[in-house]
Protein backbone atom coordinates (compact mmCIF):
# COMPACT_ATOMS: atom_id res chain seq x y z
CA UNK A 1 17.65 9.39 1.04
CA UNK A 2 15.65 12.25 0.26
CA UNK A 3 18.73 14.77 1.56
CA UNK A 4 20.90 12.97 -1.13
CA UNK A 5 18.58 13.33 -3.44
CA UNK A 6 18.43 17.08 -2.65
CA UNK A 7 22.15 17.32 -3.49
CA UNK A 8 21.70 16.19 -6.70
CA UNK A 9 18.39 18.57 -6.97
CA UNK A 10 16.35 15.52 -7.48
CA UNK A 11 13.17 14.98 -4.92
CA UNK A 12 11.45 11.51 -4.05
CA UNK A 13 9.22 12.28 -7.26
CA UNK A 14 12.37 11.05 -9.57
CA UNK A 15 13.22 7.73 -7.67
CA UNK A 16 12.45 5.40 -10.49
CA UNK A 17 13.38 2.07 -8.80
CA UNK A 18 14.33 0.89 -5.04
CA UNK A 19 16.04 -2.09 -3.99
CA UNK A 20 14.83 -2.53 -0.05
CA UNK A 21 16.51 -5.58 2.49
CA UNK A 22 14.88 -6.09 5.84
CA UNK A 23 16.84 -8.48 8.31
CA UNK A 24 13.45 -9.82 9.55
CA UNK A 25 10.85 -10.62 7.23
CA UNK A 26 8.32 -10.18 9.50
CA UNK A 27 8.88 -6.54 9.14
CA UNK A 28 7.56 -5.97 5.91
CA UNK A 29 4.07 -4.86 6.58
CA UNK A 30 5.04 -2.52 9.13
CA UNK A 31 7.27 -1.15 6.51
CA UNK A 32 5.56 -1.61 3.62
CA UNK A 33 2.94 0.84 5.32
CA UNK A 34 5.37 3.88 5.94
CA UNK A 35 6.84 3.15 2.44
CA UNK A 36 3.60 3.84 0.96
CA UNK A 37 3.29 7.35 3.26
CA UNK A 38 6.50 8.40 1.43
CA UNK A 39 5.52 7.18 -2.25
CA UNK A 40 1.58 7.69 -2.09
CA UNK A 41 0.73 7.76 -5.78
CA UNK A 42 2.74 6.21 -8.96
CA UNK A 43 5.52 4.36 -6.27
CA UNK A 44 8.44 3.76 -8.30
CA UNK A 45 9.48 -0.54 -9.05
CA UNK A 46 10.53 -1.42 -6.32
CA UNK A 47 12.43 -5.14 -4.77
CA UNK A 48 11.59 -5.93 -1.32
CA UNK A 49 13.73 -9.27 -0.15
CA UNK A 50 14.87 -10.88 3.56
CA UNK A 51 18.48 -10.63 4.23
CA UNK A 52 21.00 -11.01 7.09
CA UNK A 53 22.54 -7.49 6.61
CA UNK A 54 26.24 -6.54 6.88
CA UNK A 55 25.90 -3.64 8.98
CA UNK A 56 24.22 -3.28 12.42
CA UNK A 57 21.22 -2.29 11.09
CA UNK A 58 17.11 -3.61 10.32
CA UNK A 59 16.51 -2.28 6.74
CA UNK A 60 18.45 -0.67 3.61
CA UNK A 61 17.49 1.30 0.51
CA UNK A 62 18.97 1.51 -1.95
CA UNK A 63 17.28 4.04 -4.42
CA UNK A 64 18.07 5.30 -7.79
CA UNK A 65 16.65 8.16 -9.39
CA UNK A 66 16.40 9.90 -12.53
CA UNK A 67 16.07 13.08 -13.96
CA UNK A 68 16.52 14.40 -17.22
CA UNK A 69 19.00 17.58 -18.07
């Protein structure tokens, strides 16, 4: 995430809202604690749900991000 960002010249600082799946619910504190490491003060709104996901995978983000011109 944060190397797309950098494309776009945006940093973690302008992610105003993240939409995050976990396969296993039982996850979620584990990841709820490095999520914090990552957005330590003023965390953008974020979704957090349980879902079987489509790709081999444990978690996805999706995060969008603003920035004014």
């Amino acid at each position: 995430i944060q190397a797309s960002l950098k494309e776009a010249d945006c940093s973690l600082k302008d992610v105003v809202k993240n939409t995050i799946w976990l396969e296993q619910e039982r996850d979620f504190m584990g990841f709820n604690k490095v999520y914090a490491e990552f957005f330590p003060e003023d965390p953008p709104a974020r979704a957090t749900v349980g879902s079987t996901l489509m790709l081999d995978a444990r978690i996805e983000i999706e995060a969008l991000a603003y920035k004014p011109l």
